[in-house]
N, C-alpha and C. Protein backbone atom coordinates (compact mmCIF):
# COMPACT_ATOMS: atom_id res chain seq x y z
N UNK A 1 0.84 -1.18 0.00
CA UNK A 1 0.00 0.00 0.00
C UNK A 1 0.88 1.24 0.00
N UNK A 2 0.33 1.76 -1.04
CA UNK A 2 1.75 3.27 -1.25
C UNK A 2 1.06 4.22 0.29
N UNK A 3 1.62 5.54 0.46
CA UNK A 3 1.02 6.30 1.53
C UNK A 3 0.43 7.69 0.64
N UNK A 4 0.35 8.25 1.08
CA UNK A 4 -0.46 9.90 0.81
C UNK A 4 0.76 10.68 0.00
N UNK A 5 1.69 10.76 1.08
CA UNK A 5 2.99 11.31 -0.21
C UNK A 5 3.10 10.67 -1.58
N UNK A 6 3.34 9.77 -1.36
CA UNK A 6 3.89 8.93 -2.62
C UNK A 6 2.91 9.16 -3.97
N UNK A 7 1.82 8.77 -2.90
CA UNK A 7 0.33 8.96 -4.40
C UNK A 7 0.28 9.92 -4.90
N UNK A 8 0.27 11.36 -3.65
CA UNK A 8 0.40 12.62 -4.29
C UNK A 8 1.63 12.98 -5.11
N UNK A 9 2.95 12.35 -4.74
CA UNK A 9 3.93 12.76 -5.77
C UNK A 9 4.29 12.49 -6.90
N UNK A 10 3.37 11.03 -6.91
CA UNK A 10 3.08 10.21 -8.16
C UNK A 10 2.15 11.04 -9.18
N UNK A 11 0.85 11.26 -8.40
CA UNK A 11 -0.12 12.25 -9.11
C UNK A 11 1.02 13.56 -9.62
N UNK A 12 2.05 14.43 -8.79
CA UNK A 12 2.11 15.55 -9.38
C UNK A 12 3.49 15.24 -10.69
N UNK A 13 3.71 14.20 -10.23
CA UNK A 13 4.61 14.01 -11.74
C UNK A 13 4.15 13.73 -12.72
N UNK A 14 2.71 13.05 -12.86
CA UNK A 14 1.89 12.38 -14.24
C UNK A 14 1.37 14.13 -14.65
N UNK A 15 1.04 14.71 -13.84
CA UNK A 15 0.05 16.05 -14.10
C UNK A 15 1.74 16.48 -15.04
N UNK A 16 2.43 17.04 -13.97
CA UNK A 16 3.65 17.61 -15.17
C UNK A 16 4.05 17.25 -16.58
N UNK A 17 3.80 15.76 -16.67
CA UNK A 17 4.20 14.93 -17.95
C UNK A 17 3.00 15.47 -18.83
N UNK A 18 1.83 15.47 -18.50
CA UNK A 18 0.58 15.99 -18.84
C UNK A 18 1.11 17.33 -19.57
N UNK A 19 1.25 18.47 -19.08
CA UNK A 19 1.57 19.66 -19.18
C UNK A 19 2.32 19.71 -20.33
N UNK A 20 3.29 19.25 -20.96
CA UNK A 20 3.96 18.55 -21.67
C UNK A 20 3.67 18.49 -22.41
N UNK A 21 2.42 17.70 -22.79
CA UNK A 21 1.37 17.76 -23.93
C UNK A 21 1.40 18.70 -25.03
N UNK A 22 1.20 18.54 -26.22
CA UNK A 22 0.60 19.73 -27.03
C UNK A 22 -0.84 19.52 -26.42
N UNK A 23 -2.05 20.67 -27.05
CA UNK A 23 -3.10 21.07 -26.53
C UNK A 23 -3.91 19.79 -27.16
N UNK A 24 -3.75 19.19 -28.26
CA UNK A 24 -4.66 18.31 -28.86
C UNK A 24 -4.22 16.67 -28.17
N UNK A 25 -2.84 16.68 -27.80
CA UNK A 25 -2.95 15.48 -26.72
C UNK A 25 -2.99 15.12 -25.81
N UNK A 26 -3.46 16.87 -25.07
CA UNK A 26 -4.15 16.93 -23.35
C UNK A 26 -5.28 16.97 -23.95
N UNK A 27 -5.88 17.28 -24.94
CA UNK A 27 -7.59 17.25 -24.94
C UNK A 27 -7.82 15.80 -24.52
N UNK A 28 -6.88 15.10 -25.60
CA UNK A 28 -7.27 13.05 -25.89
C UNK A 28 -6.95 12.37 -24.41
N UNK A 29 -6.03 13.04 -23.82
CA UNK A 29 -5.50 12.83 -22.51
C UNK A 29 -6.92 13.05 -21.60
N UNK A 30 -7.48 13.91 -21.58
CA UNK A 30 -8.72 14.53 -20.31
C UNK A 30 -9.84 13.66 -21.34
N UNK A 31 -9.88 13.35 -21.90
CA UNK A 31 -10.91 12.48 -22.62
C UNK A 31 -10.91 10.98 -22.39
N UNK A 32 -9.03 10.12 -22.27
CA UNK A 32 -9.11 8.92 -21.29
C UNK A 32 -9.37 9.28 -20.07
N UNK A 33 -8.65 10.31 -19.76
CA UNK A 33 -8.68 10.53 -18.06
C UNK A 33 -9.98 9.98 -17.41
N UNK A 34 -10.94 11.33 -18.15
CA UNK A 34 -12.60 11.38 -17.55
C UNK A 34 -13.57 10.12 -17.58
N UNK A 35 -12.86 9.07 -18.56
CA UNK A 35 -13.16 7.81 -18.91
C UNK A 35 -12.82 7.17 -17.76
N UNK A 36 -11.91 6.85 -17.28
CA UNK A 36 -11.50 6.23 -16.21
C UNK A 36 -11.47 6.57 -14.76
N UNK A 37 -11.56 7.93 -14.45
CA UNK A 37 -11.13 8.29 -13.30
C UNK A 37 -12.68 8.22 -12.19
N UNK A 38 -11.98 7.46 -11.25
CA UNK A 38 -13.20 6.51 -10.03
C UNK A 38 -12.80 7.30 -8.66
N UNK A 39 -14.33 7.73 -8.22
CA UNK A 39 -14.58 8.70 -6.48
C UNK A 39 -14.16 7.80 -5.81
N UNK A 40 -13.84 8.26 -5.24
CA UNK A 40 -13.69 7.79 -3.72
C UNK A 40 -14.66 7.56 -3.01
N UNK A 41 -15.60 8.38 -2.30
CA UNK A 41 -17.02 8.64 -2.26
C UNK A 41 -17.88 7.28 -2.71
N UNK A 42 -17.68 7.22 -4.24
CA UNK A 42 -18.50 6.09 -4.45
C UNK A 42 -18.25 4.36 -4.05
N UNK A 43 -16.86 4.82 -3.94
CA UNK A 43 -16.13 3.46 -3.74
C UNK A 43 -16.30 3.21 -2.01
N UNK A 44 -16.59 4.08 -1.07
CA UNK A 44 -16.54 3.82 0.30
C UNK A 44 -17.75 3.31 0.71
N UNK A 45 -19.24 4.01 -0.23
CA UNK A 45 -20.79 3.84 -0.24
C UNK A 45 -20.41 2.20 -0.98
N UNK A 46 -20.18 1.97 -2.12
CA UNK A 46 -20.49 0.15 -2.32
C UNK A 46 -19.59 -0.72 -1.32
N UNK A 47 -18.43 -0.23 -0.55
CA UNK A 47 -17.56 -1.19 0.05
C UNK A 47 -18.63 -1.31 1.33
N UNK A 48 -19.71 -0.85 1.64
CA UNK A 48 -20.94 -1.09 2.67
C UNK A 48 -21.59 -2.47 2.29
N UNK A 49 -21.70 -2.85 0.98
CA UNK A 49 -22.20 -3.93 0.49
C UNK A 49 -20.76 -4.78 0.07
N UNK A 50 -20.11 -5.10 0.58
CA UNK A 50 -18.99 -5.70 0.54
C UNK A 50 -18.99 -7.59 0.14
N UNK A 51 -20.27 -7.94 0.76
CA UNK A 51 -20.17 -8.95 0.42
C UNK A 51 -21.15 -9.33 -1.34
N UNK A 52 -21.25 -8.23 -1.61
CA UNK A 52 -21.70 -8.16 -3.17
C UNK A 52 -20.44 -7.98 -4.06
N UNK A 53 -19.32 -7.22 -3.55
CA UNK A 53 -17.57 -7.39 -4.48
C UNK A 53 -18.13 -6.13 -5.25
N UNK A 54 -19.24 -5.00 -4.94
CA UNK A 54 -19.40 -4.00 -5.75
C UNK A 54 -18.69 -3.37 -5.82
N UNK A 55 -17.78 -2.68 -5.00
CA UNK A 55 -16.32 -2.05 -4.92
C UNK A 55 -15.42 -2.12 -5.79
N UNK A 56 -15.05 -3.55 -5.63
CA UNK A 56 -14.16 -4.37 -6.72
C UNK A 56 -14.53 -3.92 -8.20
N UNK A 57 -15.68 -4.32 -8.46
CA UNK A 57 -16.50 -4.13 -9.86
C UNK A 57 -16.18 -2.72 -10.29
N UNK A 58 -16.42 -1.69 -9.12
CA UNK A 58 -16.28 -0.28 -9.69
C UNK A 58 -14.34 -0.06 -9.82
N UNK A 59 -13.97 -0.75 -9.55
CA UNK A 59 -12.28 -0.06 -9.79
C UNK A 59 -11.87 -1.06 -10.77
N UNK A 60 -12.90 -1.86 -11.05
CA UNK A 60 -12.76 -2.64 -12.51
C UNK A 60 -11.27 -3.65 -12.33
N UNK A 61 -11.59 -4.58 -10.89
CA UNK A 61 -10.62 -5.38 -10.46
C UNK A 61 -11.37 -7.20 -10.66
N UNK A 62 -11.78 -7.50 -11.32
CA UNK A 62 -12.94 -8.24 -11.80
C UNK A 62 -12.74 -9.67 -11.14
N UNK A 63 -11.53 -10.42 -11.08
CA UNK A 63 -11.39 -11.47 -10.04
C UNK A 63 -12.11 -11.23 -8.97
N UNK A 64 -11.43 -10.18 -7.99
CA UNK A 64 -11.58 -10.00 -6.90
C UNK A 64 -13.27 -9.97 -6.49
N UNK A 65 -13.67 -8.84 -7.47
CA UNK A 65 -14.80 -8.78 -7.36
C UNK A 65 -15.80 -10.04 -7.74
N UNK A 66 -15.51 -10.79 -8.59
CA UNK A 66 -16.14 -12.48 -9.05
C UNK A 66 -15.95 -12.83 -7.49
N UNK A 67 -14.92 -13.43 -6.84
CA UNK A 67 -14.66 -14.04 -5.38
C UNK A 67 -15.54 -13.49 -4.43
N UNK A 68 -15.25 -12.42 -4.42
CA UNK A 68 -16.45 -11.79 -3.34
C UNK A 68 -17.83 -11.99 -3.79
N UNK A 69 -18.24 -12.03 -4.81
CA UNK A 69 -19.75 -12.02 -4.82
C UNK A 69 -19.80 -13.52 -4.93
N UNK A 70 -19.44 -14.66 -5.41
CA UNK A 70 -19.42 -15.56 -5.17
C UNK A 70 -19.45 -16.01 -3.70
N UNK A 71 -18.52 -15.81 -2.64
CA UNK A 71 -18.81 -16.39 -1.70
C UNK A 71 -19.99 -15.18 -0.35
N UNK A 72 -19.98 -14.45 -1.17
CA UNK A 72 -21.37 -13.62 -0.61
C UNK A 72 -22.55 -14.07 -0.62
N UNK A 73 -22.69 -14.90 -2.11
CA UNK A 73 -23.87 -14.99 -2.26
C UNK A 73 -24.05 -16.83 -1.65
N UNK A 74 -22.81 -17.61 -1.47
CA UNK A 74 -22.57 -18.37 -0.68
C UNK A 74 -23.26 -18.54 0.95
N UNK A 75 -22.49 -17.40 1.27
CA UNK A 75 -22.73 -17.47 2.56
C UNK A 75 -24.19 -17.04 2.77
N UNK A 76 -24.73 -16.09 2.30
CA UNK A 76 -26.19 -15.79 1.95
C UNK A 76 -27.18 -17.00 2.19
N UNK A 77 -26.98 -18.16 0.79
CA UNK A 77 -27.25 -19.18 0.63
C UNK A 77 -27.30 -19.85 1.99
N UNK A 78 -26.07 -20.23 2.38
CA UNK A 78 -26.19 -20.95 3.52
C UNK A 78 -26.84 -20.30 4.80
N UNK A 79 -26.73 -19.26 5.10
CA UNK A 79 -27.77 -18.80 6.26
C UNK A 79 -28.94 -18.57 6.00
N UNK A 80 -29.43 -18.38 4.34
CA UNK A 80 -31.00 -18.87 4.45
C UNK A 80 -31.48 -20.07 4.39
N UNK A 81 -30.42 -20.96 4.27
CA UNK A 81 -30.47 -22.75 4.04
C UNK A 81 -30.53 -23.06 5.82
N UNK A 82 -30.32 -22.67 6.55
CA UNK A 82 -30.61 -22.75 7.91
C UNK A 82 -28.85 -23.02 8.63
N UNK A 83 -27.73 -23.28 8.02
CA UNK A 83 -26.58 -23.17 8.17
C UNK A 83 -25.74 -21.72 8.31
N UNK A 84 -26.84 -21.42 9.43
CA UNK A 84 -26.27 -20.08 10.28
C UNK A 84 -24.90 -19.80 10.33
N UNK A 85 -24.23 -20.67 11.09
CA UNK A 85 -23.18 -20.70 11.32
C UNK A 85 -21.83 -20.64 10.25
N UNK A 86 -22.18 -21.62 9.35
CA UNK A 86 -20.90 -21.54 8.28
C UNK A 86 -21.02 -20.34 7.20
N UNK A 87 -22.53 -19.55 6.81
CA UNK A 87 -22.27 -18.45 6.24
C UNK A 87 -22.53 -17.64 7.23
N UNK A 88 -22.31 -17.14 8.50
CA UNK A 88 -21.63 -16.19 9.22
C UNK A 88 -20.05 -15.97 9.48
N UNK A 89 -19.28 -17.30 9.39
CA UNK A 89 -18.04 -17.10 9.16
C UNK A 89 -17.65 -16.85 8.01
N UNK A 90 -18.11 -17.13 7.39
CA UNK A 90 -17.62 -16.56 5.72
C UNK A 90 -17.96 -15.36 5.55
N UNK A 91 -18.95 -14.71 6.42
CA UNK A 91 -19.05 -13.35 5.78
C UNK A 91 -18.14 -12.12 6.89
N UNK A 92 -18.07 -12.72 8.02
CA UNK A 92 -17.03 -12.94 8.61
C UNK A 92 -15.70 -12.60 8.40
N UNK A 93 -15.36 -13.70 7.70
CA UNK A 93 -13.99 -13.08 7.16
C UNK A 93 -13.81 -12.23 6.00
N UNK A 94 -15.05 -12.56 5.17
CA UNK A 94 -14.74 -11.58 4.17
C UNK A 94 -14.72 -9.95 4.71
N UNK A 95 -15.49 -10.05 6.28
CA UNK A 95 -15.53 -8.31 6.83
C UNK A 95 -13.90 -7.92 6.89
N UNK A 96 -13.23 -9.39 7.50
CA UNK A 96 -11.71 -9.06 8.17
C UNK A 96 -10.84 -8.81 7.22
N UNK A 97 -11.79 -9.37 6.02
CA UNK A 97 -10.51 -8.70 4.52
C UNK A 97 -10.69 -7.54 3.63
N UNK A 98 -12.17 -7.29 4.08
CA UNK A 98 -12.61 -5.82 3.32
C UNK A 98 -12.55 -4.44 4.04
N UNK A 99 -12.68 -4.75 5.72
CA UNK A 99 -12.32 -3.65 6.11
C UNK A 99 -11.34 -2.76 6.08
N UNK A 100 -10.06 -3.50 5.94
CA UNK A 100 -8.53 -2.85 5.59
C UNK A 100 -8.85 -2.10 4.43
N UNK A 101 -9.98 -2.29 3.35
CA UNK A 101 -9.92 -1.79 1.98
C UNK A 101 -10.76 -0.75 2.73
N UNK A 102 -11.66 -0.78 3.41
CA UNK A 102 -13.04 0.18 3.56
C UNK A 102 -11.88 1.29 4.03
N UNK A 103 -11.36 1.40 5.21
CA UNK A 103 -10.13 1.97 5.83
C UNK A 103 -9.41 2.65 5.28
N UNK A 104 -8.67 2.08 3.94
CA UNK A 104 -8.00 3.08 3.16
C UNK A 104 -8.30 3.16 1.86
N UNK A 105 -9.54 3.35 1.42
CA UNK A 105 -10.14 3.48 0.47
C UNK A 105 -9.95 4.62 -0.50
N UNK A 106 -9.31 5.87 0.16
CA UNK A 106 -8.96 6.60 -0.61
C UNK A 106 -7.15 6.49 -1.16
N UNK A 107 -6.98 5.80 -0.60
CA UNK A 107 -5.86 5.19 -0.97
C UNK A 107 -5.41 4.56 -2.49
N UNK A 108 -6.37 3.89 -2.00
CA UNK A 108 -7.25 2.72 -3.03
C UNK A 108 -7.57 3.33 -3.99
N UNK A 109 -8.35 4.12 -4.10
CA UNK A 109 -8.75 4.89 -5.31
C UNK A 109 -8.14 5.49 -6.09
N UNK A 110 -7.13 6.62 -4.90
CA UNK A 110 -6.20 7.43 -5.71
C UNK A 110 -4.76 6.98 -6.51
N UNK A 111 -4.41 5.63 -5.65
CA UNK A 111 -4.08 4.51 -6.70
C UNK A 111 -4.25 4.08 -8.14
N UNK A 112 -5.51 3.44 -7.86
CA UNK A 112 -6.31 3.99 -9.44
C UNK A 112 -6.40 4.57 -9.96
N UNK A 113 -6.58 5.80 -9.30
CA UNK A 113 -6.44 7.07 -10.71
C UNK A 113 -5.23 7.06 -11.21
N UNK A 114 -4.32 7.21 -10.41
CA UNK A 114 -2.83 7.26 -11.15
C UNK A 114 -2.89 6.42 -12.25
N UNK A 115 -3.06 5.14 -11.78
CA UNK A 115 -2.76 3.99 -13.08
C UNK A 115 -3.35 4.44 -13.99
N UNK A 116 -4.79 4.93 -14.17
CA UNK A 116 -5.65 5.23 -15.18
C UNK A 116 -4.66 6.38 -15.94
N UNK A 117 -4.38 7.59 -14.92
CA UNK A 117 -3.57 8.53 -15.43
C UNK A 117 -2.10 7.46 -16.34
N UNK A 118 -2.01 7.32 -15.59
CA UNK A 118 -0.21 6.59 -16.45
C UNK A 118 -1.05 5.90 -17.90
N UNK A 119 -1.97 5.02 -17.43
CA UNK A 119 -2.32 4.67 -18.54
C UNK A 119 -2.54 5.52 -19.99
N UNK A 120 -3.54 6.53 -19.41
CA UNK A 120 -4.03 7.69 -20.50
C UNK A 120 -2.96 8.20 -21.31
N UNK A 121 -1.83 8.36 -20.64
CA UNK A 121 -0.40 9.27 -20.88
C UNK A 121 0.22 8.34 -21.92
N UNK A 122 -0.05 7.28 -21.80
CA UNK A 122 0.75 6.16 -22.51
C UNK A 122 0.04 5.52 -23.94
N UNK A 123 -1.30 5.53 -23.81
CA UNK A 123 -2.09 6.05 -24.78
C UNK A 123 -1.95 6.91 -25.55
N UNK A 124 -1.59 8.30 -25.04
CA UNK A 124 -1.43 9.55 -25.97
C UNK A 124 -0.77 9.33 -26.75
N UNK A 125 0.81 9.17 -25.79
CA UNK A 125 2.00 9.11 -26.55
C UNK A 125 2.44 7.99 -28.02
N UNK A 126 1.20 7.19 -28.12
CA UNK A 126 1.35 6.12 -28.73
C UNK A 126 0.69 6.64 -30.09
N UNK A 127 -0.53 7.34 -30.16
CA UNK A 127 -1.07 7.39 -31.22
C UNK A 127 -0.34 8.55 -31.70
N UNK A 128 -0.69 8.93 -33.14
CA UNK A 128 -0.04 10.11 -33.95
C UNK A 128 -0.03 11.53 -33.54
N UNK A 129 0.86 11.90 -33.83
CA UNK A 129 0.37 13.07 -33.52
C UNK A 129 -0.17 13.74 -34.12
N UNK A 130 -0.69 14.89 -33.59
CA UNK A 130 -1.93 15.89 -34.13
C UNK A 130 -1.63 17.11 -34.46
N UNK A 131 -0.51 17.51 -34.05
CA UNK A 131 -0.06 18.88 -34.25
C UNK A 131 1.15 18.60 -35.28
């Protein structure tokens, strides 16, 4: 898990590379960007439904999110099957592995954006240029 510096210094070096840009491959640039770039906000409201992997789904981590709703809907299963017990530990642990995410969720996110950012940047640089 990177910390707050790092993300932010990460963020202010992609923004500079950005800057960089001619004007027509920061337009294409803020055009992946806006494509990709995920709240925080929204990501802290679905990590409430945690054992649905909606979180996951929104930062477009798609294993993770398959596992979790799989054994969500598991454990679900089994405590309306009258096997209280074995889907309460499963949902259980899935709390003891999602809370660390709920916790630093903006972490998490702003993570993501970077990548999205690095990504976008790497995109630009690839197609023709325009100017």
């Amino acid at each position: 898990m990177f910390s707050e510096k790092e993300l932010n210094l990460d963020e202010t070096e992609l923004r500079e590379q950005v800057a960089m840009l001619s004007e027509s491959e920061q337009a294409a640039y803020h055009l992946c960007e806006s494509a990709g770039v995920k709240r925080a906000s929204v990501y802290a409201s679905l990590n409430c439904l945690f054992f649905l992997g909606a979180q996951h789904f929104y930062l477009k981590r798609w294993l993770r999110g398959a596992i979790a709703l799989l054994l969500g809907v598991s454990a679900l299963s089994l405590i309306s099957s009258g096997q209280i017990l074995y889907g309460s530990v499963i949902l259980l642990a899935m709390a003891i592995v999602e809370i660390p995410q709920l916790l630093n969720y903006e972490h998490l996110v702003h993570a993501h954006n970077n990548n999205i950012m690095r990504h976008c940047l790497a995109q630009v640089r690839k197609s023709p240029r325009y100017d």
